[in-house]
PDB file of N, CA and C in Angstrom:
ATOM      1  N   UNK A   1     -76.211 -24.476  64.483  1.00  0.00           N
ATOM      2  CA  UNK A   1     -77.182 -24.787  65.499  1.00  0.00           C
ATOM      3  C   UNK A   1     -78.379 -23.877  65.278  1.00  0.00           C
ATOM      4  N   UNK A   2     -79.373 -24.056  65.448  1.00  0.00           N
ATOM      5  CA  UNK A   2     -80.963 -23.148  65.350  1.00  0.00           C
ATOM      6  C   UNK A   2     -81.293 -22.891  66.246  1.00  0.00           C
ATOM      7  N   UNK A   3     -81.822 -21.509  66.625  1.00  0.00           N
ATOM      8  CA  UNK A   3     -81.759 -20.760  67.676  1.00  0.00           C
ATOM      9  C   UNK A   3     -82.440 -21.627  69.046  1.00  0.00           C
ATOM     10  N   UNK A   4     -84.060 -22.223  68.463  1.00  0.00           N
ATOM     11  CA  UNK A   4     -84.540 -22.844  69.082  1.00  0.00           C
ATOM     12  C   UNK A   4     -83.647 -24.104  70.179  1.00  0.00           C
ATOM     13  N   UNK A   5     -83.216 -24.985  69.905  1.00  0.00           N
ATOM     14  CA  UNK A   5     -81.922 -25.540  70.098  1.00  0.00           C
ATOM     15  C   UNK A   5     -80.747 -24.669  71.152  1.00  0.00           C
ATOM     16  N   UNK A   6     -80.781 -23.719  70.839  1.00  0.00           N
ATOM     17  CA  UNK A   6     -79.749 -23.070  71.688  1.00  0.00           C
ATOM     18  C   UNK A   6     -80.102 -22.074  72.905  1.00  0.00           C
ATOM     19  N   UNK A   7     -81.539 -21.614  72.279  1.00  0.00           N
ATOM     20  CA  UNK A   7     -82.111 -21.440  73.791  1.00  0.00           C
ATOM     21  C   UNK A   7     -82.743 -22.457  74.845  1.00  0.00           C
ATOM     22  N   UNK A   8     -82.896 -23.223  74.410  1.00  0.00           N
ATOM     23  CA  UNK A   8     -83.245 -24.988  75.096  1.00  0.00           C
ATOM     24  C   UNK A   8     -81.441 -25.183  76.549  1.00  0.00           C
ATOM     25  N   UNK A   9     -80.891 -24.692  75.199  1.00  0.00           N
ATOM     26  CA  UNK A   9     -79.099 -25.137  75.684  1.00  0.00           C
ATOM     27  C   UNK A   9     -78.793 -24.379  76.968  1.00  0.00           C
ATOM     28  N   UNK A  10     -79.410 -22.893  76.926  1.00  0.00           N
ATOM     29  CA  UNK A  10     -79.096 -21.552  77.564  1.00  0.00           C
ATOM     30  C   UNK A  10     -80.237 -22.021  78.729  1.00  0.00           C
ATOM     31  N   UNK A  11     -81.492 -22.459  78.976  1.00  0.00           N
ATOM     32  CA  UNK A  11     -82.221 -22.183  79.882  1.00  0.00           C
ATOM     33  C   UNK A  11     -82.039 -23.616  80.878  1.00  0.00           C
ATOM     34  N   UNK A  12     -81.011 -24.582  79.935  1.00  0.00           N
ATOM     35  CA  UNK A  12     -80.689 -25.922  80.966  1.00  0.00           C
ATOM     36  C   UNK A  12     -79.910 -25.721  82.379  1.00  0.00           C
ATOM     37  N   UNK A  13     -80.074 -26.102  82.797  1.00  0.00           N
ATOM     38  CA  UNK A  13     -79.306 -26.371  84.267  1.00  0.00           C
ATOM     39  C   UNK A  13     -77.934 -27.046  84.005  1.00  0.00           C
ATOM     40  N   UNK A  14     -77.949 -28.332  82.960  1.00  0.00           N
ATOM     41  CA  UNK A  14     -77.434 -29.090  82.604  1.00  0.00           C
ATOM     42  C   UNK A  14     -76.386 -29.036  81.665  1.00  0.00           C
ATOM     43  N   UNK A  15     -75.027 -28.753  81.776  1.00  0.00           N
ATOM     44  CA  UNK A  15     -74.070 -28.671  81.006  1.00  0.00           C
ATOM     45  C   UNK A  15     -74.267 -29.091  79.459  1.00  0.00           C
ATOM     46  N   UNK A  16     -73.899 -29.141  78.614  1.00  0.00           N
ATOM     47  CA  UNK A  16     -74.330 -29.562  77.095  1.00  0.00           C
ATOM     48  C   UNK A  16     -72.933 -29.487  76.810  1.00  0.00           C
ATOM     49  N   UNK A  17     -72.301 -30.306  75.631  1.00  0.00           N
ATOM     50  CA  UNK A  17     -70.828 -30.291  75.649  1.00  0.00           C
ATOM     51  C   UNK A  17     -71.125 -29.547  73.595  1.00  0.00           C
ATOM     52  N   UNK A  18     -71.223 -28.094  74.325  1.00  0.00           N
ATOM     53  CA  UNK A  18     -71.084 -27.086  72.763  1.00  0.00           C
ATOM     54  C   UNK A  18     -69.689 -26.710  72.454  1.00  0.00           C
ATOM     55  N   UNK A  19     -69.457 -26.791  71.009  1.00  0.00           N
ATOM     56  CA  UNK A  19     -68.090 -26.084  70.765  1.00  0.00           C
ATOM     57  C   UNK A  19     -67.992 -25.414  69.799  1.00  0.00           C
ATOM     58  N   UNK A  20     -67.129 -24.233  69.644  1.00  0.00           N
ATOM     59  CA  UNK A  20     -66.787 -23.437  68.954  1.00  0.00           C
ATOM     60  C   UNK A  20     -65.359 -23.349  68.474  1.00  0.00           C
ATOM     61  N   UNK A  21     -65.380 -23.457  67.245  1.00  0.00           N
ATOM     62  CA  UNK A  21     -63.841 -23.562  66.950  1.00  0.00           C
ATOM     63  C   UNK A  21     -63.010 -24.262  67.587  1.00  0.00           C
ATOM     64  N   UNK A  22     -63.973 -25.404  67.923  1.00  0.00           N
ATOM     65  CA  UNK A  22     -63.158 -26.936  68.439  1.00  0.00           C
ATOM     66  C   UNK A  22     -62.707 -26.744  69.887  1.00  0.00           C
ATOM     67  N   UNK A  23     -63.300 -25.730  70.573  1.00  0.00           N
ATOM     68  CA  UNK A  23     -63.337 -25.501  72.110  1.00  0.00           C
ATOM     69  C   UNK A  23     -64.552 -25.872  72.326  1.00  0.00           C
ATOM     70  N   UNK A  24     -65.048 -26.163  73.815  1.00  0.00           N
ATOM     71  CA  UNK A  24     -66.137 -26.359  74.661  1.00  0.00           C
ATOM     72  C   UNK A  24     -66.494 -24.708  75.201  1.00  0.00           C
ATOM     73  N   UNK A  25     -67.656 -24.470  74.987  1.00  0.00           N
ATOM     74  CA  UNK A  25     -68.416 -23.518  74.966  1.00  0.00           C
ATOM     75  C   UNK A  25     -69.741 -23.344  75.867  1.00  0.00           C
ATOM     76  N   UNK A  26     -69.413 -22.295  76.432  1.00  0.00           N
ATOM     77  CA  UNK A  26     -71.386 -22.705  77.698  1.00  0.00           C
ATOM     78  C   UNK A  26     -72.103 -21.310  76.936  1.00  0.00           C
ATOM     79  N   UNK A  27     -73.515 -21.111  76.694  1.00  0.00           N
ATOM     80  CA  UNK A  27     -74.430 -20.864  76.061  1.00  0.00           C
ATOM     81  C   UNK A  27     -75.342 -20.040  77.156  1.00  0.00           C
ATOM     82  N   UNK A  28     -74.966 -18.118  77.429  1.00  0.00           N
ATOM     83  CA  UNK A  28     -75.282 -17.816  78.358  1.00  0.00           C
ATOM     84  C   UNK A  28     -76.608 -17.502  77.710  1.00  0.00           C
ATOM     85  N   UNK A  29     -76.906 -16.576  76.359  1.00  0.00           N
ATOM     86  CA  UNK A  29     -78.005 -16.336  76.261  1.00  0.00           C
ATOM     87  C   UNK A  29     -78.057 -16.652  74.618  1.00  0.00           C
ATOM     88  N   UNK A  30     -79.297 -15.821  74.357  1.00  0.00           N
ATOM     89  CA  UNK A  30     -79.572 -15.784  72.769  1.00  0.00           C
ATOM     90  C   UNK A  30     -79.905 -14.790  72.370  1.00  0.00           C
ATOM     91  N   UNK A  31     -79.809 -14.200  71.157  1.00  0.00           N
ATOM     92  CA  UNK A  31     -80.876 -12.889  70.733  1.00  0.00           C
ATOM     93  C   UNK A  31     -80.402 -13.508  68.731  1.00  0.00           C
ATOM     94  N   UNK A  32     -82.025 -13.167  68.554  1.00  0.00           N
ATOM     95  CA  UNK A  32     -81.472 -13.615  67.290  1.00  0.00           C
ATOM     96  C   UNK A  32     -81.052 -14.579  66.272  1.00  0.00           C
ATOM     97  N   UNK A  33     -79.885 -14.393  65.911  1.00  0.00           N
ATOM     98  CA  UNK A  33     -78.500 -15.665  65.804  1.00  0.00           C
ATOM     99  C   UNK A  33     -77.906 -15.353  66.064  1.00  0.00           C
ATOM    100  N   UNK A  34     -77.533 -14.762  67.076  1.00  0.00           N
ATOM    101  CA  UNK A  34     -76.584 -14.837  67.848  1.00  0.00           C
ATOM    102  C   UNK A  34     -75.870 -15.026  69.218  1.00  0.00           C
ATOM    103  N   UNK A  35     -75.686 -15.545  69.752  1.00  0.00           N
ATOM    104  CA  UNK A  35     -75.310 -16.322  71.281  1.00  0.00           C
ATOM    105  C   UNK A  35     -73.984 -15.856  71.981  1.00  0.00           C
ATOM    106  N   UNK A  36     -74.719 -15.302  73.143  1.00  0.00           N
ATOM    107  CA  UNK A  36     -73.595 -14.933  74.287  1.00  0.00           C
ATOM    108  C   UNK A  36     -73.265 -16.344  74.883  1.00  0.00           C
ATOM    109  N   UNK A  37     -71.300 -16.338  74.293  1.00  0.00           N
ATOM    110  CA  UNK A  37     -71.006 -17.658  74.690  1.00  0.00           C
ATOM    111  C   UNK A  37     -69.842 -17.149  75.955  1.00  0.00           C
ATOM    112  N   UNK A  38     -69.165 -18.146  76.344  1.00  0.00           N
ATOM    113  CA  UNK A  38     -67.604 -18.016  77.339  1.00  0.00           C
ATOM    114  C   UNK A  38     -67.000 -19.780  77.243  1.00  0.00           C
ATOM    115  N   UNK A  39     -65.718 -19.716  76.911  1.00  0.00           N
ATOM    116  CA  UNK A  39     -65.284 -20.813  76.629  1.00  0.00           C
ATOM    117  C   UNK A  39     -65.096 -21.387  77.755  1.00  0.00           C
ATOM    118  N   UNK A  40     -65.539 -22.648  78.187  1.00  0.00           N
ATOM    119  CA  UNK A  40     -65.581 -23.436  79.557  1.00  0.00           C
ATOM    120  C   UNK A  40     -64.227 -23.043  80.572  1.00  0.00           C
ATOM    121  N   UNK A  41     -62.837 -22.949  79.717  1.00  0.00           N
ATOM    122  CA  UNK A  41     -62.468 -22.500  80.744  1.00  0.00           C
ATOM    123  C   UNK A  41     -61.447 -21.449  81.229  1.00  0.00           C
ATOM    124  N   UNK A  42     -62.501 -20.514  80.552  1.00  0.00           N
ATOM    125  CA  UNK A  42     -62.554 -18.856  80.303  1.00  0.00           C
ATOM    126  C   UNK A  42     -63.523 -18.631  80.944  1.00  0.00           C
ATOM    127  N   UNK A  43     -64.338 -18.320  82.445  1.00  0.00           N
ATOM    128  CA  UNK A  43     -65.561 -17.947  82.177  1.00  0.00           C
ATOM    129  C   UNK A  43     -65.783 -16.525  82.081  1.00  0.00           C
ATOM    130  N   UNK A  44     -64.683 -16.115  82.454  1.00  0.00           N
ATOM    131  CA  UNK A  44     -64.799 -14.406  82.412  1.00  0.00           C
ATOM    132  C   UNK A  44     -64.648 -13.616  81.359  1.00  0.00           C
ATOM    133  N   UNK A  45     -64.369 -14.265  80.140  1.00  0.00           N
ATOM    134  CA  UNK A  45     -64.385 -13.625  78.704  1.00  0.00           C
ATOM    135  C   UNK A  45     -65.466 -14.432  78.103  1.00  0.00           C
ATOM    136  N   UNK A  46     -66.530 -13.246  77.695  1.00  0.00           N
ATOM    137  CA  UNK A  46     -67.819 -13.815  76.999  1.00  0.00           C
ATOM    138  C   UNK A  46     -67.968 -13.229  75.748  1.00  0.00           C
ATOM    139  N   UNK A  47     -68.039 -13.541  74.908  1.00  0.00           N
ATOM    140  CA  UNK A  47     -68.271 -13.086  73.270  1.00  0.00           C
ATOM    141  C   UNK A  47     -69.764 -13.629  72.728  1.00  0.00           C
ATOM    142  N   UNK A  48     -69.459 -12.793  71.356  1.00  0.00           N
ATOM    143  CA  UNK A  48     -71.129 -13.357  70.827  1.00  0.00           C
ATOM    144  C   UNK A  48     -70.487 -14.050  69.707  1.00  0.00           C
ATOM    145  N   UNK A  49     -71.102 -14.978  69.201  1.00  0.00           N
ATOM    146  CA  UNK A  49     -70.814 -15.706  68.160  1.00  0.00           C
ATOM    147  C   UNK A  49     -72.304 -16.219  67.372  1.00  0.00           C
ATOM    148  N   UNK A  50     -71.779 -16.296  65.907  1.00  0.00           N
ATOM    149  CA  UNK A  50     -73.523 -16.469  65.226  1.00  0.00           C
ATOM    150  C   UNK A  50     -73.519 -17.952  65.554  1.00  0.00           C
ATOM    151  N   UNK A  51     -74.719 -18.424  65.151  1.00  0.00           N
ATOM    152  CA  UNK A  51     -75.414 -19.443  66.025  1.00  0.00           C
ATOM    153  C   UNK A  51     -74.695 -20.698  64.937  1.00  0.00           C
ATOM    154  N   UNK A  52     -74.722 -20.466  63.809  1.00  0.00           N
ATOM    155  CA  UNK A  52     -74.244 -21.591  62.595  1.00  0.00           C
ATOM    156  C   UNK A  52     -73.137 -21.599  62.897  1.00  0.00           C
ATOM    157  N   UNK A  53     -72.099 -21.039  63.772  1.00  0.00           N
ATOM    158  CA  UNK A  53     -71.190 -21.332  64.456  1.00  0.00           C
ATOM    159  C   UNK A  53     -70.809 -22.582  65.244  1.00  0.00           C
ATOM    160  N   UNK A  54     -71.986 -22.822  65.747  1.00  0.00           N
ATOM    161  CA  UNK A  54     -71.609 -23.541  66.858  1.00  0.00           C
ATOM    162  C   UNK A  54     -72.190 -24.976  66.999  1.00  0.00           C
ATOM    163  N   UNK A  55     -71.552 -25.922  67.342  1.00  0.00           N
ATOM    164  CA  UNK A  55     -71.758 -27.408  67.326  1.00  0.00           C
ATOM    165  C   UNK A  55     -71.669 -27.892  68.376  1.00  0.00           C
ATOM    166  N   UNK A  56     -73.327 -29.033  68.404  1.00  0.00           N
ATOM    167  CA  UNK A  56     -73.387 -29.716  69.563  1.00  0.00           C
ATOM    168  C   UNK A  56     -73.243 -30.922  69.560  1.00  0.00           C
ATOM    169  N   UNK A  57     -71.988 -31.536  70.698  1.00  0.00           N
ATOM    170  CA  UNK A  57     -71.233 -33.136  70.233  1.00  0.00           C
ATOM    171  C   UNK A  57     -72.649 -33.690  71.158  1.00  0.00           C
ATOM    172  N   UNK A  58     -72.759 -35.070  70.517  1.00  0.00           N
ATOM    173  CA  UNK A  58     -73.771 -35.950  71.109  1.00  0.00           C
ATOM    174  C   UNK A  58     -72.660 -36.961  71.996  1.00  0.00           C
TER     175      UNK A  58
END
């Protein structure tokens, strides 16, 4: 994913169905390439993951 793209993802209101390692993923921030994520339904464990990580299902 390109950063641009993922801060679009981070400043939505609107859920986006992102995944990481074949989980659903919400997109708290950005710095970089790299993205403060929490797996949908984890929200209390947040990790960073690089951005080419992560895939957005249409």
């Amino acid at each position: 994913m390109n950063k641009q793209r993922a801060e679009e993802i981070a400043a939505s209101p609107d859920l986006k169905h992102i995944t990481y390692n074949g989980k659903r993923v919400v997109i708290q921030h950005v710095e970089e390439q790299i993205a403060r994520v929490y797996y949908l339904d984890d929200p209390g464990n947040e990790f960073d993951v690089a951005l080419d990580k992560l895939e957005e299902k249409q």
